[in-house]
N, C-alpha and C. Protein backbone atom coordinates (compact mmCIF):
# COMPACT_ATOMS: atom_id res chain seq x y z
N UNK A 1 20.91 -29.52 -31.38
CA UNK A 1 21.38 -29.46 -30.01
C UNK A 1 20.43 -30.19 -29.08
N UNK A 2 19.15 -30.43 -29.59
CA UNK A 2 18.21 -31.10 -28.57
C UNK A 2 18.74 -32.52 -28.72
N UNK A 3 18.76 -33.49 -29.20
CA UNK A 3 19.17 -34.89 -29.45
C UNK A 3 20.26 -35.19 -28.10
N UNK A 4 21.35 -34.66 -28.19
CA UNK A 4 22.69 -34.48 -26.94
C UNK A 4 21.70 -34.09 -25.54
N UNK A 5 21.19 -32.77 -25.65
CA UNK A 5 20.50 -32.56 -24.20
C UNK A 5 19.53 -33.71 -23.84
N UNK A 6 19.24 -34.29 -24.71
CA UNK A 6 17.64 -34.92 -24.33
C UNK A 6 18.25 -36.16 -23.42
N UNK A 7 19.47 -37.02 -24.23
CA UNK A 7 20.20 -38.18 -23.84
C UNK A 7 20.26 -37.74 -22.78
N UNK A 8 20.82 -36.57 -22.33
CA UNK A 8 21.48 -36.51 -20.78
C UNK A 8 19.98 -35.70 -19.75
N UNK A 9 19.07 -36.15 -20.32
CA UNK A 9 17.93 -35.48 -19.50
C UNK A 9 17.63 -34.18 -19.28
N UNK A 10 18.35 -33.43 -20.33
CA UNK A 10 18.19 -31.86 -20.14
C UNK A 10 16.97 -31.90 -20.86
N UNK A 11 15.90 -31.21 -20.19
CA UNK A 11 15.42 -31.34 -21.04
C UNK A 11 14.49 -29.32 -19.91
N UNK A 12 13.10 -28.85 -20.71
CA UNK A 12 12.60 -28.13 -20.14
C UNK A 12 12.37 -27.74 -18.71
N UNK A 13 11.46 -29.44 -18.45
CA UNK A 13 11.30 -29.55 -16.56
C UNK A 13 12.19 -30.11 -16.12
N UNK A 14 13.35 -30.13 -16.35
CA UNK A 14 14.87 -30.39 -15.84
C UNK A 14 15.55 -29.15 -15.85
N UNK A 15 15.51 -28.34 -16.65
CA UNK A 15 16.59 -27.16 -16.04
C UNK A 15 15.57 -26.10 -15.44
N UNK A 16 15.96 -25.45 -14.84
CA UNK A 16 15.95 -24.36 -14.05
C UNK A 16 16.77 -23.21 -13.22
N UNK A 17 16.68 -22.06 -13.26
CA UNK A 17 17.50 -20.79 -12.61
C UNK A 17 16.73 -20.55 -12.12
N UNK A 18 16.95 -20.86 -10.56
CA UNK A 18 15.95 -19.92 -9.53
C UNK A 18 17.22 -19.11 -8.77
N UNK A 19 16.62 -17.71 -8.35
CA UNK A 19 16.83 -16.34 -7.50
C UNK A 19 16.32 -16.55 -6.55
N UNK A 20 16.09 -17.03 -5.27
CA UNK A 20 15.35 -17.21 -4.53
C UNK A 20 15.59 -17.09 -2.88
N UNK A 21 15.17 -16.88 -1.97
CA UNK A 21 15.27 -16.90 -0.38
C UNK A 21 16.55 -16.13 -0.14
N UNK A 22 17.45 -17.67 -0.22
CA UNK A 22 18.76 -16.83 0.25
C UNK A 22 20.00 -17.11 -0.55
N UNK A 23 19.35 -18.05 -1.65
CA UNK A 23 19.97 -18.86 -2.52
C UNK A 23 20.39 -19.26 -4.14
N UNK A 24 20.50 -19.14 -4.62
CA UNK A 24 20.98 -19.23 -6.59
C UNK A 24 21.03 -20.74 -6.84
N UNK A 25 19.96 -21.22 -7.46
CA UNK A 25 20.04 -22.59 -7.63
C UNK A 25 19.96 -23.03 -9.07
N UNK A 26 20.79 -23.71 -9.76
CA UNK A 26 20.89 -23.83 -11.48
C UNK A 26 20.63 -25.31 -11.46
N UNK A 27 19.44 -25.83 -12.11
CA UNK A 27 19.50 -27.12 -12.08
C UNK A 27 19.51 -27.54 -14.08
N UNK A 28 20.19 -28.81 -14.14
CA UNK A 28 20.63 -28.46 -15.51
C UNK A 28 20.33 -30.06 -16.09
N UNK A 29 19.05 -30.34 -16.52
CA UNK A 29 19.36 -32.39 -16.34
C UNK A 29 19.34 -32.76 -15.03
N UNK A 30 21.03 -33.96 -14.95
CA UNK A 30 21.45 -34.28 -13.62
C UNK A 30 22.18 -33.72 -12.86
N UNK A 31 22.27 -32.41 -13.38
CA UNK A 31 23.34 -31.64 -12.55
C UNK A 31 22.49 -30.35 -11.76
N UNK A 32 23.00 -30.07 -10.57
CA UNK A 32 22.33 -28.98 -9.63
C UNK A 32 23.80 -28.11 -8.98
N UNK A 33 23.64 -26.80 -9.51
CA UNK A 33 24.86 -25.86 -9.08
C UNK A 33 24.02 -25.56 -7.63
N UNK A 34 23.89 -25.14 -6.24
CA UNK A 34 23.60 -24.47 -5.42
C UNK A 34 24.89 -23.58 -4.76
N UNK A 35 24.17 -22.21 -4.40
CA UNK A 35 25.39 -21.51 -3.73
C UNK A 35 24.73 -20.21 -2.92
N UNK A 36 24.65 -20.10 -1.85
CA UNK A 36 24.19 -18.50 -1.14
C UNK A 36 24.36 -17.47 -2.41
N UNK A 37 23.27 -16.75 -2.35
CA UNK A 37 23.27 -14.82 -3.18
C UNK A 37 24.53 -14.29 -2.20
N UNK A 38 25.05 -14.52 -0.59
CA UNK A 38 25.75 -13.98 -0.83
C UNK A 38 27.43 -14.43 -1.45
N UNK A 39 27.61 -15.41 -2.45
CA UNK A 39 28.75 -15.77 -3.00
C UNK A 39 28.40 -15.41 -4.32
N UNK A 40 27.49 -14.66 -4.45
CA UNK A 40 26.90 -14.30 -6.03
C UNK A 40 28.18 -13.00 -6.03
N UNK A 41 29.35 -12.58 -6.84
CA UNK A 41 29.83 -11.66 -7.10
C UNK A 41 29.51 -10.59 -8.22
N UNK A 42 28.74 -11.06 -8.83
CA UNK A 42 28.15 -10.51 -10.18
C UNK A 42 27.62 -11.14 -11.53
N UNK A 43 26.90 -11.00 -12.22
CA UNK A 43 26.72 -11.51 -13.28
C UNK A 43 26.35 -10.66 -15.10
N UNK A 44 26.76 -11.08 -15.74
CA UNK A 44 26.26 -10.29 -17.30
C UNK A 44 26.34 -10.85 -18.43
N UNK A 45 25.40 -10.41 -19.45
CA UNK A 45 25.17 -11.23 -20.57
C UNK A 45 26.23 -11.46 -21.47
N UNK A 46 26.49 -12.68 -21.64
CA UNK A 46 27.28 -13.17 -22.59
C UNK A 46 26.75 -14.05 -23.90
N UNK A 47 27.86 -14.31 -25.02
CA UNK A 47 27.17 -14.77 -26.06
C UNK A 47 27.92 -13.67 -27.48
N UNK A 48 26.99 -13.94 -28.39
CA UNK A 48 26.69 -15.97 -28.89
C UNK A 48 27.88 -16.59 -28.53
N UNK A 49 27.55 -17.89 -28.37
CA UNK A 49 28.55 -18.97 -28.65
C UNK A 49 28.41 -20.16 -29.30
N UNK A 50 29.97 -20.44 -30.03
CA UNK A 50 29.82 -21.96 -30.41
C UNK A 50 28.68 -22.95 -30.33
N UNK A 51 28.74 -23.62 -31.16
CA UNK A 51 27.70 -24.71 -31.27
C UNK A 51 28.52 -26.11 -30.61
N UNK A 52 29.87 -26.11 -30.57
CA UNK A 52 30.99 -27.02 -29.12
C UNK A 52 30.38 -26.75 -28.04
N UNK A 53 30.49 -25.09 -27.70
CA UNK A 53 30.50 -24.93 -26.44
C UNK A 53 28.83 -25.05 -26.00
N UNK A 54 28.08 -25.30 -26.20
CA UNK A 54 26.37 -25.50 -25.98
C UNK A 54 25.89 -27.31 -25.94
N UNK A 55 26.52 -28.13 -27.04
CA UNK A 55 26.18 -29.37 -27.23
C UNK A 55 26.50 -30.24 -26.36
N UNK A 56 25.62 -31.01 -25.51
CA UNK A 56 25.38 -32.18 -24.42
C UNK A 56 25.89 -31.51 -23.44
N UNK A 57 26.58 -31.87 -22.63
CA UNK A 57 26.26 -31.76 -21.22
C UNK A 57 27.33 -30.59 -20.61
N UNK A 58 27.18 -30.30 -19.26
CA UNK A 58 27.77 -29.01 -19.06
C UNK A 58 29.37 -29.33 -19.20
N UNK A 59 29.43 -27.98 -19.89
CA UNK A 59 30.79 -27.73 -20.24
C UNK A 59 32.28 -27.03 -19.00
N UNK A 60 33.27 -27.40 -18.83
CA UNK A 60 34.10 -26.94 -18.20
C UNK A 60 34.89 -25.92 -19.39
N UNK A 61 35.07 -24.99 -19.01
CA UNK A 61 36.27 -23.88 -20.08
C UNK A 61 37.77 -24.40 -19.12
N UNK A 62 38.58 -24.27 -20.33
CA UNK A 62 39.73 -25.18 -20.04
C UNK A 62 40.74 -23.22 -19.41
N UNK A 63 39.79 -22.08 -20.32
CA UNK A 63 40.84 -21.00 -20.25
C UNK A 63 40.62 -20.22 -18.36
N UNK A 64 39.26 -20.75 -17.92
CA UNK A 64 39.20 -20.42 -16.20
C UNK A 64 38.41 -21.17 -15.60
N UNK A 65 38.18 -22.14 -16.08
CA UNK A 65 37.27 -23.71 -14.86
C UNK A 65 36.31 -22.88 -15.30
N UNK A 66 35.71 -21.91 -15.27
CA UNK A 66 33.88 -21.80 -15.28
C UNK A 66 33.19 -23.67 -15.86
N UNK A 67 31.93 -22.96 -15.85
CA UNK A 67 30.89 -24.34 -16.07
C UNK A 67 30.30 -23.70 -17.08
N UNK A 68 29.74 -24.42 -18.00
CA UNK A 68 28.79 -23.49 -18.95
C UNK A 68 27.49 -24.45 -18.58
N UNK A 69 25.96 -24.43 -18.74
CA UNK A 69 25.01 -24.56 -18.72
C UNK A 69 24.47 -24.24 -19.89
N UNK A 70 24.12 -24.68 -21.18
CA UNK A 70 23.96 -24.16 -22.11
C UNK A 70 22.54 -24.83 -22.94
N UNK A 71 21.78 -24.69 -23.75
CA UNK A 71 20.67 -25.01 -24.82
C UNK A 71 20.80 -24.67 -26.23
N UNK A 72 21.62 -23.09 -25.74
CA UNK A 72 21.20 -22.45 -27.15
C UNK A 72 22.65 -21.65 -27.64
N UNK A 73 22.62 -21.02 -28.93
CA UNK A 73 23.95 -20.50 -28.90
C UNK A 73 23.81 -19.26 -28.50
N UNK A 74 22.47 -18.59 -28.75
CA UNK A 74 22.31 -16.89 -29.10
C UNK A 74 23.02 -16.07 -27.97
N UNK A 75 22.53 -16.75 -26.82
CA UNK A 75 23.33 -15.67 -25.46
C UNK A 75 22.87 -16.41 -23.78
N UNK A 76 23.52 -15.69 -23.20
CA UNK A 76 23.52 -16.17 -21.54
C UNK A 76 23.99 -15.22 -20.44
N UNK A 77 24.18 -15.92 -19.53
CA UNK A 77 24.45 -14.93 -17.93
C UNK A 77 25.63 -15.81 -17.97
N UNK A 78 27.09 -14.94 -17.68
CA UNK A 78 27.65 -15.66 -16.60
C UNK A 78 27.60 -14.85 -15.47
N UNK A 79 27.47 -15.74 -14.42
CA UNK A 79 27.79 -15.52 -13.14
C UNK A 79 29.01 -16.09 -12.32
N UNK A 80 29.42 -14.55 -11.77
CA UNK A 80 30.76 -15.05 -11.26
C UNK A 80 30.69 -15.08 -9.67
N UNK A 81 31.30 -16.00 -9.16
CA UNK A 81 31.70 -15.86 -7.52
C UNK A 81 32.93 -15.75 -6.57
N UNK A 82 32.38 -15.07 -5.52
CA UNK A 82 33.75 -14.91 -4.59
C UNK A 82 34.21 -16.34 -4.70
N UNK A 83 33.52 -17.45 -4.10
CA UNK A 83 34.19 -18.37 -3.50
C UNK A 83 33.74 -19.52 -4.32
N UNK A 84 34.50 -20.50 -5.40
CA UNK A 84 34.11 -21.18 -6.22
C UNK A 84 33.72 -22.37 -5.70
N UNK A 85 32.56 -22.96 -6.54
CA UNK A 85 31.65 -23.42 -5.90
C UNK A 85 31.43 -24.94 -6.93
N UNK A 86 30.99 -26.05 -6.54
CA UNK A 86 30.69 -27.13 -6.89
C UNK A 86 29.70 -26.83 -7.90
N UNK A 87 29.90 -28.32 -9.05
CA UNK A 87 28.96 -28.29 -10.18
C UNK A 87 28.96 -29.60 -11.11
N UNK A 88 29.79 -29.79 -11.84
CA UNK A 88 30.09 -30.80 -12.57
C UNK A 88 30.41 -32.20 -11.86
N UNK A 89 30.94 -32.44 -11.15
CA UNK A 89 31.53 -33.53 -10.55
C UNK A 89 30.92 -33.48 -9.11
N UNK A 90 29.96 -34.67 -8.58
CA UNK A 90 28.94 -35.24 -7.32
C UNK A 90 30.05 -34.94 -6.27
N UNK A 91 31.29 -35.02 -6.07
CA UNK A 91 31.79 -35.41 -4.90
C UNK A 91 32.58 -33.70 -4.61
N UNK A 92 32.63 -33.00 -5.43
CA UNK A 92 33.33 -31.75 -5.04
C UNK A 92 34.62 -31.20 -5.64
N UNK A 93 35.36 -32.42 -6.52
CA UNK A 93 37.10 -31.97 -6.66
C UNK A 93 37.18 -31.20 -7.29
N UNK A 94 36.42 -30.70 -7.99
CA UNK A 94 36.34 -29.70 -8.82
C UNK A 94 35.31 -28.53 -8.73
N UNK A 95 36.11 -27.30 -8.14
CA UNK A 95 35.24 -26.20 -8.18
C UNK A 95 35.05 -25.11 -9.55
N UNK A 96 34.30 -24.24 -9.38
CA UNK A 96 34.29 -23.31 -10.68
C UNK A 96 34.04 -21.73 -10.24
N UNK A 97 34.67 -21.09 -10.68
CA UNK A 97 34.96 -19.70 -9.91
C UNK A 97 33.73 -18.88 -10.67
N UNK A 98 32.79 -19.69 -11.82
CA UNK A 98 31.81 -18.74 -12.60
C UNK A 98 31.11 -20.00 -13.42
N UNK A 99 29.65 -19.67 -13.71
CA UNK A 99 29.09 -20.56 -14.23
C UNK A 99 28.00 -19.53 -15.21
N UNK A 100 28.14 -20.28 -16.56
CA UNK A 100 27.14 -19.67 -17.57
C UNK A 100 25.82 -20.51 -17.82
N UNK A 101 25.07 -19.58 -17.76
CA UNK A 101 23.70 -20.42 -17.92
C UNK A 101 23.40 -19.84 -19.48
N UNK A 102 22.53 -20.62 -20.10
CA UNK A 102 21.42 -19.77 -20.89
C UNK A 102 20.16 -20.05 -20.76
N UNK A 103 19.38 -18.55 -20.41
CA UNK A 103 17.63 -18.73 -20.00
C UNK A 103 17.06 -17.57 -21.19
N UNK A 104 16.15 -17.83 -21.65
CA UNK A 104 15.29 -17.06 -21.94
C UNK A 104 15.01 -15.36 -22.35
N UNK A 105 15.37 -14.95 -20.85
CA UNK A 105 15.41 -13.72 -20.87
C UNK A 105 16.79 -13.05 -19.78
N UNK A 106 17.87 -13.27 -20.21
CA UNK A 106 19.43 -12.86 -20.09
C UNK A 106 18.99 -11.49 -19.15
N UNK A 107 18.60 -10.04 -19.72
CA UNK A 107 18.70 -9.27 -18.81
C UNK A 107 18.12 -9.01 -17.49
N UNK A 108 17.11 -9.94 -17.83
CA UNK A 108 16.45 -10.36 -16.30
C UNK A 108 16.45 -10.89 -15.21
N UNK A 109 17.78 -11.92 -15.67
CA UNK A 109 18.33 -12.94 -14.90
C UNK A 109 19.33 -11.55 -14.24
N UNK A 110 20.14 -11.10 -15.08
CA UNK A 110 21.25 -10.17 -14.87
C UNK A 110 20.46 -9.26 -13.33
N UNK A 111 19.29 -8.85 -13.97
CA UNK A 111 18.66 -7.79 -12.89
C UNK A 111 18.34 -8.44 -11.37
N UNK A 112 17.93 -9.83 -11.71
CA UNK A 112 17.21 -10.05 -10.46
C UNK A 112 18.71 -10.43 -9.14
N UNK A 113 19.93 -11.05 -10.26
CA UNK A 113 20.67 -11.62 -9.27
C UNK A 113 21.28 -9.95 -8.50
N UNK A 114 21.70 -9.19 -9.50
CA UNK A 114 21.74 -7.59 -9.25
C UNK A 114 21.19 -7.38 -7.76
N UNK A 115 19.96 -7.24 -8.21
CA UNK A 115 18.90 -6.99 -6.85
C UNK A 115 19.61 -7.93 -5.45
N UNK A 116 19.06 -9.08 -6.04
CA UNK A 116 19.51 -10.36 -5.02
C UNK A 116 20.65 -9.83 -4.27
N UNK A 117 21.43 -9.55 -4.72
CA UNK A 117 23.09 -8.95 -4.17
C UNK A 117 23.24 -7.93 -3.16
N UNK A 118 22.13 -7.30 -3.60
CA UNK A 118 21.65 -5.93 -2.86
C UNK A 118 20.73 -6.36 -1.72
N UNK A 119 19.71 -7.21 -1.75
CA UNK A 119 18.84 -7.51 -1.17
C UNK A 119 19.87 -8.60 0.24
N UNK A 120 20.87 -9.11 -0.48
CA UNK A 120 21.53 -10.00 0.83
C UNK A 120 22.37 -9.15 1.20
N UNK A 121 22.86 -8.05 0.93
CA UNK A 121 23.84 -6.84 1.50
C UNK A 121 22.90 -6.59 2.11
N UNK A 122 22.25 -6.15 2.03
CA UNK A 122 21.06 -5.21 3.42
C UNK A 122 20.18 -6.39 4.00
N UNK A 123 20.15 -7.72 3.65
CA UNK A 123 19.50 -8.54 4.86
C UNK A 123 18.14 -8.66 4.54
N UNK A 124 17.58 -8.29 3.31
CA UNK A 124 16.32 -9.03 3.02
C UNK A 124 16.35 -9.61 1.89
N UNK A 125 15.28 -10.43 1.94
CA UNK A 125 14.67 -12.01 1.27
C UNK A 125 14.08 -11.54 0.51
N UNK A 126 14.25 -12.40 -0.88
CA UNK A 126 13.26 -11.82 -1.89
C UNK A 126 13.27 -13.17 -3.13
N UNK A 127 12.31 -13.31 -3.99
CA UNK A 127 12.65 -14.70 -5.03
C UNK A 127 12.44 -14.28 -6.75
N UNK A 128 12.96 -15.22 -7.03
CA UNK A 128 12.88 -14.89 -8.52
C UNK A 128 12.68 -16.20 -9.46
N UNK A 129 12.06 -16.42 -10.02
CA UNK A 129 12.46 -17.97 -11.08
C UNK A 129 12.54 -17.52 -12.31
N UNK A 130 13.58 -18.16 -12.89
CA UNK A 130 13.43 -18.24 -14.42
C UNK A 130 13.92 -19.64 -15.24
N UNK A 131 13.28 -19.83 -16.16
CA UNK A 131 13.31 -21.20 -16.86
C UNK A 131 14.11 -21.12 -18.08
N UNK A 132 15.34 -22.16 -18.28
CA UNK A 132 15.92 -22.48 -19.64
C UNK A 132 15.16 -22.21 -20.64
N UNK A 133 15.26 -21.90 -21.96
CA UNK A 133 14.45 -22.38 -23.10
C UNK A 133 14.80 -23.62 -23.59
């Protein structure tokens, strides 16, 4: 699976999941999801998957637009949103109502956006980073 990511620049210091300020930012290679915590509707671990659904570059699911963000097969976050949000395509025509990442440590990601959700319901700031494997 590294050979496909590498071509398209995915690589370690290219992806990233940050929790942060006021914001959820997935950077993936050349691709960057951004969207307010408050359009964060929820998120939870998903997985395993396919070795299709993980190889080169982010994936669209044909069965609900989500995005996948993927490295590995073992497991991931999806995160879902109120209001679907840009990802795959620079100019916008295509939104995605949920996007799957895979990082590292899945229940952590799960917890912090959790928090995050809570933290922009009541109006305070708070950050989180976590890195692809």
């Amino acid at each position: 699976m590294r050979a496909p990511a590498l071509v398209l620049c995915v690589r370690p210091d290219t992806t990233d999941v940050a929790v942060g300020g006021n914001d959820l930012t997935i950077r993936f290679g050349r691709w960057t999801l951004e969207t307010p915590l408050t359009n964060v509707a929820g998120a939870s671990v998903t997985g395993p998957y396919s070795w299709l659904k993980v190889a080169g570059p982010p994936r669209l699911s044909l069965a609900d637009g989500g995005i996948t963000f993927a490295t590995t097969t073992r497991a991931g976050v999806c995160i879902r949103f109120h209001e679907p949000v840009r990802a795959a395509l620079p100019i916008g025509l295509l939104r995605h109502p949920a996007a799957t990442v895979t990082v590292a440590e899945t229940d952590r990601l799960v917890e912090a956006l959790q928090a995050a959700i809570g933290r922009t319901a009541n109006g305070v700031d708070g950050r989180t980073r976590g890195s692809s494997p």
